[in-house]
Protein backbone atom coordinates (compact mmCIF):
# COMPACT_ATOMS: atom_id res chain seq x y z
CA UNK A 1 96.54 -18.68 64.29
CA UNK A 2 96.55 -20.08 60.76
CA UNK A 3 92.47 -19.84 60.40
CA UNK A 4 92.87 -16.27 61.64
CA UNK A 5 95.01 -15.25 58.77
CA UNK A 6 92.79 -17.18 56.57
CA UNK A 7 89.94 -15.14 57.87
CA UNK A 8 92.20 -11.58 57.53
CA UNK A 9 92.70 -13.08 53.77
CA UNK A 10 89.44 -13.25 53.37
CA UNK A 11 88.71 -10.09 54.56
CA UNK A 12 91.09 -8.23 52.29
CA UNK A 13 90.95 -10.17 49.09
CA UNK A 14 86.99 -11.22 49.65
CA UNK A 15 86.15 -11.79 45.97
CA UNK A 16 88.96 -14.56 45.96
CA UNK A 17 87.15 -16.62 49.70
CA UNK A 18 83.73 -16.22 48.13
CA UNK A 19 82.56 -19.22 46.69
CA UNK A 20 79.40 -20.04 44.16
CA UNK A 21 76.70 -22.74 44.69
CA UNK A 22 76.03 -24.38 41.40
CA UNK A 23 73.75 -27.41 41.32
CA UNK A 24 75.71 -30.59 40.25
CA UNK A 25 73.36 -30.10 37.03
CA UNK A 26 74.76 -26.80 36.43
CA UNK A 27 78.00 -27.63 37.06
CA UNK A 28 78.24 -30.81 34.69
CA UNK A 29 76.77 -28.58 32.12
CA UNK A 30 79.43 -25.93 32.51
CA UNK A 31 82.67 -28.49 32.04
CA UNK A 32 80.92 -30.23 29.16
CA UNK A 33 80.47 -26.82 27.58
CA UNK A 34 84.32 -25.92 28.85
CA UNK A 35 85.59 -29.54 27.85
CA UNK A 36 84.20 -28.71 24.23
CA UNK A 37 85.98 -25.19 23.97
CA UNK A 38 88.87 -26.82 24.93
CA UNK A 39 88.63 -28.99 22.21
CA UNK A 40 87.76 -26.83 19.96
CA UNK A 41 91.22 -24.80 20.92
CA UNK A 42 92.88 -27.51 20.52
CA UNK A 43 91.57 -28.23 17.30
CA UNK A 44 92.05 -24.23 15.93
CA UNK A 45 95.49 -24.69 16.83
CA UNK A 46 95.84 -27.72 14.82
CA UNK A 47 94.24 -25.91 11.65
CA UNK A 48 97.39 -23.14 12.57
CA UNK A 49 99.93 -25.44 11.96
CA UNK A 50 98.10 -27.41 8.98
CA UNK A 51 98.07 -23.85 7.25
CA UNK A 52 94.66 -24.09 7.05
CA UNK A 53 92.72 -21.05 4.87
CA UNK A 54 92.66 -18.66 7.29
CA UNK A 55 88.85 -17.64 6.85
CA UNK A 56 88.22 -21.05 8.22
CA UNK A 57 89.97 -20.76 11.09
CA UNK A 58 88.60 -17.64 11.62
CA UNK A 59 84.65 -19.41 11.42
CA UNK A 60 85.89 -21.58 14.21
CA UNK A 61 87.40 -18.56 16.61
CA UNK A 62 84.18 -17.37 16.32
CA UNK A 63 82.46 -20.25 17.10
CA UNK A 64 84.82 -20.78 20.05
CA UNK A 65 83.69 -17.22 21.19
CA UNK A 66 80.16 -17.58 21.12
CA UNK A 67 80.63 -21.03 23.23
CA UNK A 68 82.27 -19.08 25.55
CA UNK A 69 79.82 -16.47 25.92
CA UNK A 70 76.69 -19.24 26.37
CA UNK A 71 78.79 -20.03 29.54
CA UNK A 72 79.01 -16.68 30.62
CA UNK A 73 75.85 -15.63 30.37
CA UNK A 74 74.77 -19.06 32.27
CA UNK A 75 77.39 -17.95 34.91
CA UNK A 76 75.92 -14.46 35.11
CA UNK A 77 72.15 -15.80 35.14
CA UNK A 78 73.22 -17.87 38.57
CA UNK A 79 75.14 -15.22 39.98
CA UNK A 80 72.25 -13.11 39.31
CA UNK A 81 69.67 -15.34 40.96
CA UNK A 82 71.67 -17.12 43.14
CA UNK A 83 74.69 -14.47 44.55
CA UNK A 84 73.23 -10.96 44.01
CA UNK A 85 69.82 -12.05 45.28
CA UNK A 86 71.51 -13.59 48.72
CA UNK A 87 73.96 -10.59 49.07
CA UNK A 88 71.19 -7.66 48.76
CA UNK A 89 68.72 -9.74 51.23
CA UNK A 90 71.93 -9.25 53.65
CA UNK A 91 71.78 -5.94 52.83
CA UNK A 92 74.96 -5.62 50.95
CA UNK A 93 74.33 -3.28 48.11
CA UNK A 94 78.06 -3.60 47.27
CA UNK A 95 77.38 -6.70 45.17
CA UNK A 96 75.27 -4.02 42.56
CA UNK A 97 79.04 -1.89 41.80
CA UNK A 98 80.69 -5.30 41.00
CA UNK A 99 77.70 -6.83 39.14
CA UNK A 100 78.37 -3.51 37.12
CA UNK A 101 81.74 -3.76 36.69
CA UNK A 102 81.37 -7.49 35.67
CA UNK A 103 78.94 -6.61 33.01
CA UNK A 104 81.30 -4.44 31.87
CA UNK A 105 84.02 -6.95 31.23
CA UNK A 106 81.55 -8.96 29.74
CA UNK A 107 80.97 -6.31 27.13
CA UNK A 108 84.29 -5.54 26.23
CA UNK A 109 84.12 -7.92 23.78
């Protein structure tokens, strides 16, 4: 009984029982790059409370951002090759209306 309302989960909130395949490559590359943003958060908030000049804390937001977008876009490139590619060989053209509405977050910024 408790698989079958897994499975009805699933169903209903698919984007959340979907999972990615990253090589172990990929994915050590990813938390490196996410270890260092967190780092660098870490250290922004530190130049906060130093009263650092706030130009210079605004350099390092900035950097922070563009670190997070190189891991985006290598996110989107394997979801692109690896998840879009699989789900349209199924024949589910569904994954096209999110892969639009996930570039679309990505541009908000």
């Amino acid at each position: 009984m408790e698989d079958r309302v897994k499975e009805d989960a699933c169903h209903t909130e698919e984007a959340s029982c979907r999972k990615s395949h990253h090589p172990e490559r990929v994915k050590k590359d990813l938390t490196t790059r996410l270890n260092r943003i967190e780092g660098q958060i870490r250290g922004i908030k530190g130049m906060i409370d130093k009263d650092v000049y706030c130009d210079d804390i605004i350099t390092q937001l900035s950097a922070t951002q563009s670190a997070l977008n190189s891991v985006a876009k290598i996110l989107l490139e394997g979801h692109l090759k690896g998840c879009v590619v699989d789900r349209l060989s199924e024949g589910d053209e569904a994954v096209l209306d999110e892969l639009v509405v996930t570039i679309q977050k990505l541009m908000k910024k």
